[in-house]
PDB file of N, CA and C in Angstrom:
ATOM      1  N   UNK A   1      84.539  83.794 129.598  1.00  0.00           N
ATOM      2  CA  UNK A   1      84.574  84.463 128.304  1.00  0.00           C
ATOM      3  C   UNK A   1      85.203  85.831 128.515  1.00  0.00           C
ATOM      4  N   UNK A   2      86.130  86.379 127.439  1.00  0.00           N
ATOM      5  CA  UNK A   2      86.720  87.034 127.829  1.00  0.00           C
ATOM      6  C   UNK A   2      86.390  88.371 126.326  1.00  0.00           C
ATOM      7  N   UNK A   3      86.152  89.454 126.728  1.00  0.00           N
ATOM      8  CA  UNK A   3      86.110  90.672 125.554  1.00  0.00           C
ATOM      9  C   UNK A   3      87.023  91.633 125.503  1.00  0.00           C
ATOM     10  N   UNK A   4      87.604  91.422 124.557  1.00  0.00           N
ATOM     11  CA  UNK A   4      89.134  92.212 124.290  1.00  0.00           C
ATOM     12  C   UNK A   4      89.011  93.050 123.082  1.00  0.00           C
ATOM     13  N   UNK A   5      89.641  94.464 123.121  1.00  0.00           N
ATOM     14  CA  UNK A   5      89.430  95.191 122.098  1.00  0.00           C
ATOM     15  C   UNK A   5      90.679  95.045 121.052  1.00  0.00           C
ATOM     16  N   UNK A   6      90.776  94.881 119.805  1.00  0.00           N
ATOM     17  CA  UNK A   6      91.799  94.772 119.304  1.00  0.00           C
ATOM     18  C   UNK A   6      91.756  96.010 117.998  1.00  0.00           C
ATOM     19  N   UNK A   7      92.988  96.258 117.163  1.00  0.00           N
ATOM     20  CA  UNK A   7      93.328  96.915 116.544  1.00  0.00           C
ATOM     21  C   UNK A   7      93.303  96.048 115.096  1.00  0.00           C
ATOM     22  N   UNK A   8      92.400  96.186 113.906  1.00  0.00           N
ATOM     23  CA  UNK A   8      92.744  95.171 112.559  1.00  0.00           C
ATOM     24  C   UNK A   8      93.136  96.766 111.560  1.00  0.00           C
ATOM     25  N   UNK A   9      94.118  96.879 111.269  1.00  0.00           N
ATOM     26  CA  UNK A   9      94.258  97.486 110.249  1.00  0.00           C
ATOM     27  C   UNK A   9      93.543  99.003 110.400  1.00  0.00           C
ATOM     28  N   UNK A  10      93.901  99.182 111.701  1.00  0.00           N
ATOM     29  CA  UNK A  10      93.375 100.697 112.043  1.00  0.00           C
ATOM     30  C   UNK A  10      91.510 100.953 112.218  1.00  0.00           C
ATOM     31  N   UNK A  11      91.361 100.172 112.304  1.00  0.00           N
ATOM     32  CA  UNK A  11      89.775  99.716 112.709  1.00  0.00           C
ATOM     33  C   UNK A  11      89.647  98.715 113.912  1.00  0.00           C
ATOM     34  N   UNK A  12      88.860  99.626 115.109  1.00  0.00           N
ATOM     35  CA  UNK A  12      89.224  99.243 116.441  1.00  0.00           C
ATOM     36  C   UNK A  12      87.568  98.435 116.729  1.00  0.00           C
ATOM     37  N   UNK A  13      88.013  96.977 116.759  1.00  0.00           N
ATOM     38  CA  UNK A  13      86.763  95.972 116.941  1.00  0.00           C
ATOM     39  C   UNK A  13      86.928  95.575 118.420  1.00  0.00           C
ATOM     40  N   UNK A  14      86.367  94.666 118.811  1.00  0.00           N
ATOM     41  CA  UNK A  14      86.105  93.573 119.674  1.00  0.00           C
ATOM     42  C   UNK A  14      85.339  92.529 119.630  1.00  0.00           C
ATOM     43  N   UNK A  15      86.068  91.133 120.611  1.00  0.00           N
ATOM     44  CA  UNK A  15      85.945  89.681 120.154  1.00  0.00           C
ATOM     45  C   UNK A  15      85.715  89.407 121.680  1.00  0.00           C
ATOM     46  N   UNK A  16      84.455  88.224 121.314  1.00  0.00           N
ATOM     47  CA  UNK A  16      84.461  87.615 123.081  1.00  0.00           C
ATOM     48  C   UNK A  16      84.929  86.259 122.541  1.00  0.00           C
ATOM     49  N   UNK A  17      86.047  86.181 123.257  1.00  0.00           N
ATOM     50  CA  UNK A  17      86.747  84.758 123.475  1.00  0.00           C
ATOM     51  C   UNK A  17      87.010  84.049 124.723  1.00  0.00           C
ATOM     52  N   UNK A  18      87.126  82.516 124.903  1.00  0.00           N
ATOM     53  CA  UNK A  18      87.313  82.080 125.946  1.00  0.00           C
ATOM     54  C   UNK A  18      88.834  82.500 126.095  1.00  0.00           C
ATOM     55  N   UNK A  19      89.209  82.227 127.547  1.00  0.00           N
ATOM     56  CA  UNK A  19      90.664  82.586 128.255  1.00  0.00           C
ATOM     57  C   UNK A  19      91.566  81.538 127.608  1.00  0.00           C
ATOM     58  N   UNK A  20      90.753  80.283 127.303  1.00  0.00           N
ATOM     59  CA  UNK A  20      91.863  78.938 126.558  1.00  0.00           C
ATOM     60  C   UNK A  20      92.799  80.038 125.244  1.00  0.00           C
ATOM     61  N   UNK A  21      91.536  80.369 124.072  1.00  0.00           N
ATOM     62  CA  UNK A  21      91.645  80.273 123.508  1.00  0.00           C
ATOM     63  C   UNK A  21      92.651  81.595 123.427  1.00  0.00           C
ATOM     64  N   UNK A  22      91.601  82.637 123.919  1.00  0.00           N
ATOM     65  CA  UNK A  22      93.120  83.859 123.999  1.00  0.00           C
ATOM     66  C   UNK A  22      94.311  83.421 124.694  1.00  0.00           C
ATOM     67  N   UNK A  23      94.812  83.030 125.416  1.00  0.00           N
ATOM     68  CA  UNK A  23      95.621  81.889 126.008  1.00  0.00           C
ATOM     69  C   UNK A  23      96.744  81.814 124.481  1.00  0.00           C
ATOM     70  N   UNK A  24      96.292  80.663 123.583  1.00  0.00           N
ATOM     71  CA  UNK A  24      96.709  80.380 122.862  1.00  0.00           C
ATOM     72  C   UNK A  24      96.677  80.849 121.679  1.00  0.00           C
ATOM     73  N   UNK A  25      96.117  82.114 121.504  1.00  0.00           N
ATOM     74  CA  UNK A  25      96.213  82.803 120.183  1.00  0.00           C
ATOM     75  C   UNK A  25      97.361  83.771 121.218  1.00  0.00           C
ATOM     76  N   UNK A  26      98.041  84.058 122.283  1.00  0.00           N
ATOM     77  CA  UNK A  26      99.030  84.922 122.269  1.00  0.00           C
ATOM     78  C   UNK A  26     100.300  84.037 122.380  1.00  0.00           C
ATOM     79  N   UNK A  27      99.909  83.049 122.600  1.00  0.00           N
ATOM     80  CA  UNK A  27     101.097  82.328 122.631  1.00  0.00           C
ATOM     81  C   UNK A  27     101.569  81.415 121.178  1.00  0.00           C
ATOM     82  N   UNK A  28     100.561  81.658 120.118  1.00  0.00           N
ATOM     83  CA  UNK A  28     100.857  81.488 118.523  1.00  0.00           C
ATOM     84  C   UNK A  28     101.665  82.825 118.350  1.00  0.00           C
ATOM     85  N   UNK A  29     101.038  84.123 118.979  1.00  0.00           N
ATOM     86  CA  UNK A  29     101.770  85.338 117.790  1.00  0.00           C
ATOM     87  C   UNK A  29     103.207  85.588 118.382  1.00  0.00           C
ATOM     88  N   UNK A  30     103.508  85.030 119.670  1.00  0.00           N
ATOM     89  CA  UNK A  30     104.754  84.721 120.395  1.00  0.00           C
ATOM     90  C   UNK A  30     105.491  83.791 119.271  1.00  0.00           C
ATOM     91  N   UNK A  31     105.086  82.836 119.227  1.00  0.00           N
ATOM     92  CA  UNK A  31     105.966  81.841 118.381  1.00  0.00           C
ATOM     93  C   UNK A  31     106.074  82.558 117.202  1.00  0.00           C
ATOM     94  N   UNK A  32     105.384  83.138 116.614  1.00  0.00           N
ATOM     95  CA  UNK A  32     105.440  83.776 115.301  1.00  0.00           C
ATOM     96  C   UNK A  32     106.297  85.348 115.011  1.00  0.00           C
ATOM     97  N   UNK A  33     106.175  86.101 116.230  1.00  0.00           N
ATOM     98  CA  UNK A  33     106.875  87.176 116.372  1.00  0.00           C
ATOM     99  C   UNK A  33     106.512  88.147 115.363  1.00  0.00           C
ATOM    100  N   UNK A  34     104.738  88.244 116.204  1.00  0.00           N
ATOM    101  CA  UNK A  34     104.397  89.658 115.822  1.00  0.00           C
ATOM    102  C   UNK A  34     103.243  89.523 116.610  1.00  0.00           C
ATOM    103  N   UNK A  35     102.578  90.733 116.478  1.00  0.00           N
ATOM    104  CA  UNK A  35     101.566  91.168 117.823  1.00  0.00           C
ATOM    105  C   UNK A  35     100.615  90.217 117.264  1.00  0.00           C
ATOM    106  N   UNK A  36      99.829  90.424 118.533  1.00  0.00           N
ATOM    107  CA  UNK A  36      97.947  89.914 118.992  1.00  0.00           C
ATOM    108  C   UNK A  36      97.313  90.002 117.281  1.00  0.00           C
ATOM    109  N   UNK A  37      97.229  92.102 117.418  1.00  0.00           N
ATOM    110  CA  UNK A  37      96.885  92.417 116.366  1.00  0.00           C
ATOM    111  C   UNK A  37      96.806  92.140 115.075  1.00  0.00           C
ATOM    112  N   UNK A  38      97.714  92.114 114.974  1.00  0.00           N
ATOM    113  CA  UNK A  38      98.855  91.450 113.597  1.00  0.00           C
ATOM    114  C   UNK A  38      98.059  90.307 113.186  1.00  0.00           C
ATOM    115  N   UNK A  39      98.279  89.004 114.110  1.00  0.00           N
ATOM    116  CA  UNK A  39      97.961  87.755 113.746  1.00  0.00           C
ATOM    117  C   UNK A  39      96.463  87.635 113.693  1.00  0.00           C
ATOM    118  N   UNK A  40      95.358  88.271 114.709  1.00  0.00           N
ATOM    119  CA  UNK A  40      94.086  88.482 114.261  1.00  0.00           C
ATOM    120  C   UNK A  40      93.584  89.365 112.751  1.00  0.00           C
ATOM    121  N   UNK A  41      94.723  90.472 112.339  1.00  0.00           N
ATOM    122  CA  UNK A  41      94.322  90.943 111.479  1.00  0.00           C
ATOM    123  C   UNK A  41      94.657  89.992 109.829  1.00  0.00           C
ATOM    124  N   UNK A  42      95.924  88.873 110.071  1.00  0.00           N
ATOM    125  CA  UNK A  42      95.926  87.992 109.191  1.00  0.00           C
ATOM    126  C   UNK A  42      95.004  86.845 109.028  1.00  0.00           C
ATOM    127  N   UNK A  43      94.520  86.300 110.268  1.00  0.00           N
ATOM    128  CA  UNK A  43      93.036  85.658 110.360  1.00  0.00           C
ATOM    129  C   UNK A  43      92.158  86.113 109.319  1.00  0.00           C
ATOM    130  N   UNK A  44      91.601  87.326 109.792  1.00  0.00           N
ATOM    131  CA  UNK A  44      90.205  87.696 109.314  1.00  0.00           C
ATOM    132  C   UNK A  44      91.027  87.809 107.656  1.00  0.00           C
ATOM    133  N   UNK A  45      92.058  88.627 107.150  1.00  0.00           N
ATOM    134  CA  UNK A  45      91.827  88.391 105.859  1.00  0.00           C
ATOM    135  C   UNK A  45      92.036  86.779 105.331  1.00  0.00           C
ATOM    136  N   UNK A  46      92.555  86.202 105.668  1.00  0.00           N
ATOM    137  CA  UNK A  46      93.366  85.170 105.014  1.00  0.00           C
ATOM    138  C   UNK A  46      91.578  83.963 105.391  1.00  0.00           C
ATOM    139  N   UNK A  47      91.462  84.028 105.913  1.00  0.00           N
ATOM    140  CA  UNK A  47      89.970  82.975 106.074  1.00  0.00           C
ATOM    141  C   UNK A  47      88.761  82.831 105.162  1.00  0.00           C
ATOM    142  N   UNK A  48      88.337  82.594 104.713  1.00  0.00           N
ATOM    143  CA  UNK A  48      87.720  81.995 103.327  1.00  0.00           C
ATOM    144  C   UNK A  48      86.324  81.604 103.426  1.00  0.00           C
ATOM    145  N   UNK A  49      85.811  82.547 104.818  1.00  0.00           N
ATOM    146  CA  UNK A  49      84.871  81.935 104.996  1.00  0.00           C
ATOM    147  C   UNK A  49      83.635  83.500 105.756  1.00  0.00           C
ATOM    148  N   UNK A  50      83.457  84.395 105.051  1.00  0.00           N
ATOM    149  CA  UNK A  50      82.818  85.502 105.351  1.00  0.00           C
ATOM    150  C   UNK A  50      81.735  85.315 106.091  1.00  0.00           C
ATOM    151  N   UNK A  51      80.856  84.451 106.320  1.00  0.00           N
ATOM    152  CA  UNK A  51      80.199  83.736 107.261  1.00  0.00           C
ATOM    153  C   UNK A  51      79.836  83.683 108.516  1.00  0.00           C
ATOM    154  N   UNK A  52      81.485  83.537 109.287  1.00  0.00           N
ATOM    155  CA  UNK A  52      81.725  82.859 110.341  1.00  0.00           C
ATOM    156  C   UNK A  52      82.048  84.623 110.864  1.00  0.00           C
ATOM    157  N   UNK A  53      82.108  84.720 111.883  1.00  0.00           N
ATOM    158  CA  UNK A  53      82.123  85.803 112.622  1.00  0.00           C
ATOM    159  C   UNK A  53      83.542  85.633 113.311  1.00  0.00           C
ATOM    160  N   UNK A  54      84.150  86.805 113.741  1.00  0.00           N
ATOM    161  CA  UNK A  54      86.006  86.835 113.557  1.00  0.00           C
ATOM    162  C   UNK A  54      86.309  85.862 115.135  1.00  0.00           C
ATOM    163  N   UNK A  55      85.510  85.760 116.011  1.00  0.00           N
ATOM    164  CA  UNK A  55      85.776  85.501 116.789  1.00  0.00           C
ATOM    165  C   UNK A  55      85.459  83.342 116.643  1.00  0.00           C
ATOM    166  N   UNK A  56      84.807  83.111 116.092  1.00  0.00           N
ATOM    167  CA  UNK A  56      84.916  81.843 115.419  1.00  0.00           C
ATOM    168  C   UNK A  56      86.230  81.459 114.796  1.00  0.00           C
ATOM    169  N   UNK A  57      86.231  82.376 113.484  1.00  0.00           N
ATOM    170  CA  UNK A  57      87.945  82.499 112.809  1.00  0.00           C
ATOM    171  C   UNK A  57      88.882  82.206 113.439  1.00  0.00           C
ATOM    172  N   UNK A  58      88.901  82.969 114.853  1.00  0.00           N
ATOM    173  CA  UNK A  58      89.871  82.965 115.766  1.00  0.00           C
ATOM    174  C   UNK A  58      90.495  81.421 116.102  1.00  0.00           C
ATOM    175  N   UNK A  59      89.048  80.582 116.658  1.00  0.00           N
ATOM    176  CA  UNK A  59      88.755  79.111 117.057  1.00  0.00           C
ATOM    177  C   UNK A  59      89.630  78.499 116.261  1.00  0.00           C
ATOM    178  N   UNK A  60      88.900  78.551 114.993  1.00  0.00           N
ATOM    179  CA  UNK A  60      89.426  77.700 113.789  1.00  0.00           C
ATOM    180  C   UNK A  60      90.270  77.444 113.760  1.00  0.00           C
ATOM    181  N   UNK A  61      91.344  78.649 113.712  1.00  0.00           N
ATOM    182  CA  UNK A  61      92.179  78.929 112.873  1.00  0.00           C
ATOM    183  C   UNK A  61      94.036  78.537 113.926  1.00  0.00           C
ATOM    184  N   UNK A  62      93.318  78.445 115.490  1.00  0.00           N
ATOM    185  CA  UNK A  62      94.144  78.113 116.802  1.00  0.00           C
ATOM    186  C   UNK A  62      94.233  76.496 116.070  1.00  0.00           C
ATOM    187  N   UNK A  63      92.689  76.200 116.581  1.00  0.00           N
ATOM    188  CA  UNK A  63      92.842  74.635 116.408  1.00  0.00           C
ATOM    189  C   UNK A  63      93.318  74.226 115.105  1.00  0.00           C
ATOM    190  N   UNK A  64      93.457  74.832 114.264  1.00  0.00           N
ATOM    191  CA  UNK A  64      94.228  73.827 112.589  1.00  0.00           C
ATOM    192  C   UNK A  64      95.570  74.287 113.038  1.00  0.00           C
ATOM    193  N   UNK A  65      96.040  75.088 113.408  1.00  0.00           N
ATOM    194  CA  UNK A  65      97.574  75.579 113.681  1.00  0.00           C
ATOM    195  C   UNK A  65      98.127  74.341 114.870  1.00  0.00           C
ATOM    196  N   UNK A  66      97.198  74.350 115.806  1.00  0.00           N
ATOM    197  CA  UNK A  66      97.948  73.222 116.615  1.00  0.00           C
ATOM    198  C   UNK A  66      97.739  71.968 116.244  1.00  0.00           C
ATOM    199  N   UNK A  67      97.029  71.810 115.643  1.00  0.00           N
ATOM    200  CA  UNK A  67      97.088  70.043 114.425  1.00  0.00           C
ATOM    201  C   UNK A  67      98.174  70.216 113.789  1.00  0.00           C
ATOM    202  N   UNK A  68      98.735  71.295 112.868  1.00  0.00           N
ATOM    203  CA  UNK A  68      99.549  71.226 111.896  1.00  0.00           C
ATOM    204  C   UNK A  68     101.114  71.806 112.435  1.00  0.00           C
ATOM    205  N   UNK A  69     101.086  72.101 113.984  1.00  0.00           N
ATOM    206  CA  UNK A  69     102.304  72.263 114.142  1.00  0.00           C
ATOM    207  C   UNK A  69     102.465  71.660 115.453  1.00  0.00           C
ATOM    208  N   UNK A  70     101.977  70.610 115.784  1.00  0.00           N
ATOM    209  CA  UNK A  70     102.475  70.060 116.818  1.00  0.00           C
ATOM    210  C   UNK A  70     103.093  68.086 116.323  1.00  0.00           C
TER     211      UNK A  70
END
C-alpha cells in the first residue's frame, strides 16, 4: 500500500493506494495527457457517489476505464 500526497484543486490531500493501482492511474493520465493531479482531481468531482472515499473512486474509476477502453 502505497500513501501519496496529491494536489486537487489547490487543496493538498492524501490517498493510500495499492502500487497496481497507482501503477495504472499514472499510466491512464499518460494516455490522457495531463497530470496525476489533474485526473484524480476529475475523479473526485465527476463521481456520483459522495460515499465512497477518494481513494475507492480512484479503484472504480481505473477498473471501468480499462473495461471501456481496452
Amino acid at each position: 500500500m502505497n500513501k501519496i500526497s496529491i494536489n486537487i484543486d489547490g487543496h493538498s490531500t492524501s490517498i493510500s493506494i495499492e502500487k497496481e493501482f497507482l501503477d495504472e492511474l499514472d499510466k491512464i493520465s499518460k494516455e490522457m495527457k495531463i497530470s496525476r493531479n489533474k485526473l484524480v482531481s476529475n475523479i473526485d468531482k465527476n463521481f456520483n457517489a459522495d460515499t465512497i472515499n477518494l481513494s475507492s473512486k480512484i479503484r472504480i474509476y481505473i477498473l471501468k476505464y480499462r473495461i471501456e477502453n481496452n
